[in-house]
Protein backbone atom coordinates (compact mmCIF):
# COMPACT_ATOMS: atom_id res chain seq x y z
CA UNK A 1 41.26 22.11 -3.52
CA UNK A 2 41.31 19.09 -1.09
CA UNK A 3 40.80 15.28 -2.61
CA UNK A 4 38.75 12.99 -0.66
CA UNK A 5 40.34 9.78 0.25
CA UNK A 6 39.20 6.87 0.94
CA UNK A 7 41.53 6.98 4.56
CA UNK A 8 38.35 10.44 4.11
CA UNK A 9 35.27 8.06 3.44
CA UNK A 10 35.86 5.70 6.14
CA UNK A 11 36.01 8.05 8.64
CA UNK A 12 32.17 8.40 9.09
CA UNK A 13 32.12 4.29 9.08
CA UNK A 14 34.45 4.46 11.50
CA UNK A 15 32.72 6.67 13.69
CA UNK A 16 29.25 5.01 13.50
CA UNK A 17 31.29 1.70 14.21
CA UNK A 18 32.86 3.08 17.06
CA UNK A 19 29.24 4.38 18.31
CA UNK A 20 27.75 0.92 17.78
CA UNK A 21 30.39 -0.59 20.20
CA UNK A 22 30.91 1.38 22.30
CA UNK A 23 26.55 0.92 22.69
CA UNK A 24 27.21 -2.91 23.16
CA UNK A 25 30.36 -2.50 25.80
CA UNK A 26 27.61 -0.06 27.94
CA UNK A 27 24.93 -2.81 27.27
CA UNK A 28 27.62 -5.33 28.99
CA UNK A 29 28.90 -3.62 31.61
CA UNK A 30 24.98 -2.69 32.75
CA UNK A 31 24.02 -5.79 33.19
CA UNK A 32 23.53 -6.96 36.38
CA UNK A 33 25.32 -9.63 38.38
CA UNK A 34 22.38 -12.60 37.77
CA UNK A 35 22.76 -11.88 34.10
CA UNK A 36 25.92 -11.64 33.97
CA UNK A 37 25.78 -15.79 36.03
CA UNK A 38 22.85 -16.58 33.28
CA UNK A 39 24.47 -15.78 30.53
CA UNK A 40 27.79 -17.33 31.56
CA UNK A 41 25.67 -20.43 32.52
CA UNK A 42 23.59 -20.40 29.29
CA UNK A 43 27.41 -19.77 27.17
CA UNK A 44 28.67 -23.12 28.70
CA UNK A 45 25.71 -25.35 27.91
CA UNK A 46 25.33 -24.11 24.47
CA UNK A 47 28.83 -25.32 23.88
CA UNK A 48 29.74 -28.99 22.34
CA UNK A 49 31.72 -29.55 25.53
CA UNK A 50 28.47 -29.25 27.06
CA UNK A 51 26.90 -31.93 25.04
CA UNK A 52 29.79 -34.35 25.05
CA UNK A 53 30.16 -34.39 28.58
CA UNK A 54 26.65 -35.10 28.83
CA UNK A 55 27.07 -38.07 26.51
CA UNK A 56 29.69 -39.36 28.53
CA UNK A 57 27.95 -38.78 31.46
CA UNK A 58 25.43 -40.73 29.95
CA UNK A 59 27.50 -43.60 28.45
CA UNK A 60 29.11 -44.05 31.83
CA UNK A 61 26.05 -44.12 34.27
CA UNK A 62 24.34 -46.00 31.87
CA UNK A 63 27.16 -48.92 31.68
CA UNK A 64 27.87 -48.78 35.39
CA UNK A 65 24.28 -49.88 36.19
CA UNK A 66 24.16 -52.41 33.81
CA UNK A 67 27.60 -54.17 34.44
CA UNK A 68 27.45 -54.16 38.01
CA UNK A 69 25.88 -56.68 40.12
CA UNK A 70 24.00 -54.32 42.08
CA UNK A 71 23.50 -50.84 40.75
CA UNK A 72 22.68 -47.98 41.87
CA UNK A 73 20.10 -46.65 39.57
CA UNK A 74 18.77 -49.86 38.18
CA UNK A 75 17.09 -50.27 35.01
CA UNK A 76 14.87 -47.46 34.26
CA UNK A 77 17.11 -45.51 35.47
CA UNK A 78 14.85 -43.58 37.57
CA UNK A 79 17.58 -41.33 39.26
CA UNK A 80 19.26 -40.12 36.36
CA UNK A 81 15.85 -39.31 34.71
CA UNK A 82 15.06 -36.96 37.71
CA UNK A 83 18.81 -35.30 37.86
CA UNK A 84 18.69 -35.07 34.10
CA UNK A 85 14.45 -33.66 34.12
CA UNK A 86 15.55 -30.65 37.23
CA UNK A 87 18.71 -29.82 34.79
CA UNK A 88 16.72 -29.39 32.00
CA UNK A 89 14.15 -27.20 33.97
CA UNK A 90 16.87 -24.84 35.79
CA UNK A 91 18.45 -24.67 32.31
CA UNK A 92 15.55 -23.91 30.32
CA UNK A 93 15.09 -20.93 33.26
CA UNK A 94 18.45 -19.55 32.38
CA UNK A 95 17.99 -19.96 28.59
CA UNK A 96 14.97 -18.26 28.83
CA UNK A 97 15.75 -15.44 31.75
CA UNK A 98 18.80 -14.73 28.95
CA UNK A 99 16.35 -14.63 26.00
CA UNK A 100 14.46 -12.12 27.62
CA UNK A 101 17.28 -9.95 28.56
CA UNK A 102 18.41 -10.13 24.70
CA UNK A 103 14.94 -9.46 23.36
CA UNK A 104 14.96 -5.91 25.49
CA UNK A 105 18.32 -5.18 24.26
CA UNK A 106 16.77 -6.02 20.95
CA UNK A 107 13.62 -3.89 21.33
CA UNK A 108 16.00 -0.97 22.62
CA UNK A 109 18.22 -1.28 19.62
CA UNK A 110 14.76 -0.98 17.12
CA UNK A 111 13.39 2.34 18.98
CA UNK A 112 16.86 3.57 18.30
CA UNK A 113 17.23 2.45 14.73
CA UNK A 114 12.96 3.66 13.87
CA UNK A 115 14.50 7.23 15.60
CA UNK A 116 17.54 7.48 13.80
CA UNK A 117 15.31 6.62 10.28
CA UNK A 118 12.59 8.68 11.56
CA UNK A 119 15.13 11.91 11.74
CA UNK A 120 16.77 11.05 8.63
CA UNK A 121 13.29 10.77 6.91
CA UNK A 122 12.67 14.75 8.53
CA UNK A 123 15.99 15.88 7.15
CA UNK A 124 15.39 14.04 3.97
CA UNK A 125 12.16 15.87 3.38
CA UNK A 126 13.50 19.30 4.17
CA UNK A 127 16.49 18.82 2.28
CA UNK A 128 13.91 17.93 -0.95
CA UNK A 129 11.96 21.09 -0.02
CA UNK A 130 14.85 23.32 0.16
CA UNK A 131 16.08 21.38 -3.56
CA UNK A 132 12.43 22.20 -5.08
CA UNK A 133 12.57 25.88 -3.62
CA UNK A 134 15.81 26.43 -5.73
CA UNK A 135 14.78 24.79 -8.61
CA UNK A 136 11.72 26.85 -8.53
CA UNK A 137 13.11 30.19 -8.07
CA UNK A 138 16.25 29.63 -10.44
CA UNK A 139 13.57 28.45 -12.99
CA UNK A 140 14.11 24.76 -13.34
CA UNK A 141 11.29 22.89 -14.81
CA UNK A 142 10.00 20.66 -12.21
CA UNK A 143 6.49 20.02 -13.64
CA UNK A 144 7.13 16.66 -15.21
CA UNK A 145 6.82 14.75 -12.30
CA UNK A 146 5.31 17.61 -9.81
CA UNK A 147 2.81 15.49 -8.64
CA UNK A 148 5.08 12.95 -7.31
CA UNK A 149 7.64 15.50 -6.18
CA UNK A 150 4.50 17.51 -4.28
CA UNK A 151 3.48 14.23 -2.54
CA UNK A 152 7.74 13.64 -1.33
CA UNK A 153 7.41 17.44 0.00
CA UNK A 154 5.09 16.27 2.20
CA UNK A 155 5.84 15.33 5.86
CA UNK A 156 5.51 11.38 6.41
CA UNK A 157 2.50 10.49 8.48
CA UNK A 158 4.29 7.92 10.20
CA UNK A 159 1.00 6.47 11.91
CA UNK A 160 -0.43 6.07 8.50
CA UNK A 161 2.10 3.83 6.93
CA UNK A 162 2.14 1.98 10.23
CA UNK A 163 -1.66 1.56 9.95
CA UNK A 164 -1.52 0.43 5.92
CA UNK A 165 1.53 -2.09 7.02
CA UNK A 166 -0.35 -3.30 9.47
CA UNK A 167 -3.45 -4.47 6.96
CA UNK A 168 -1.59 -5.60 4.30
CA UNK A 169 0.32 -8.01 6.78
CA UNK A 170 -3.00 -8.98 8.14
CA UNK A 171 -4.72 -9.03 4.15
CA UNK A 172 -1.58 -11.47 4.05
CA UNK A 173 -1.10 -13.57 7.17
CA UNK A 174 -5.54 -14.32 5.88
CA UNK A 175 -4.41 -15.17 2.61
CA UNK A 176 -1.79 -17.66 3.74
């Protein structure tokens, strides 16, 4: 007789963890070489370095055309509003060419996940059938709750709980 440890019960963690990174390093390395540039780009000005070199940036164009006798960008500052208005529009490209890579990695990583629950919903069911056919034939009194457990034999209509999700967060989203 062999004792399950726990070195026993992390082993199936460890495995699923393994799988899960091992999906992320392949969602990486596929990427190609203008994602790879927008998410770099995107990395560096959501950092704090980012936004205090900007302030300085700031600080010190601002000062140098007010101190000096002759500036370059006078008061309104008209060239540092147009350097700072075509940064904000590249960047807000990049933000958003990276939030759309992300939301496919996202949308790939929910088909997998509604798969993986779909199949364990399957085996779930056949696993209860299979319980109910033993408890039947060894004579097991099932009847208390046979209704319920005749409605779990069932396969899930998947559709059909899709459908009912879909009006109650409607009923809702009118109700709000």
């Amino acid at each position: 007789m062999t004792t399950a440890t726990s070195t026993d019960a992390a082993r199936p963690a460890a495995k699923n963890i393994e799988a899960v990174a091992a999906l992320e390093r392949e969602a990486l390395h596929d990427r190609s070489g203008l994602d790879r540039v927008t998410d770099g780009i995107t990395a560096v000005a959501g950092s704090p370095t980012f936004i205090v070199v900007h302030l300085v940036w700031f600080f010190a164009w601002i000062t140098l055309n007010l101190l000096r006798r002759s500036p370059f960008d006078p008061y309104p500052f008209s060239l540092l509003t147009l350097a700072v208005s075509l940064e904000a529009i590249v960047l807000t490209g990049f933000v958003l060419m990276t939030q759309n890579r992300m939301t496919l990695q996202a949308d790939k990583r929910a088909h997998l996940d509604l798969q993986v629950n779909m199949l364990a919903e399957q085996e779930l069911t056949a696993m209860l059938q299979m319980l109910y056919a033993l408890c039947r034939r060894s004579g097991v009194d099932v009847t208390l709750r046979d209704g319920q457990i005749k409605e779990l034999l069932k396969d899930t209509d998947i559709h059909q709980i899709a459908v009912a999700v879909d009006r109650q967060v409607v009923k809702g989203d009118a109700e709000r």
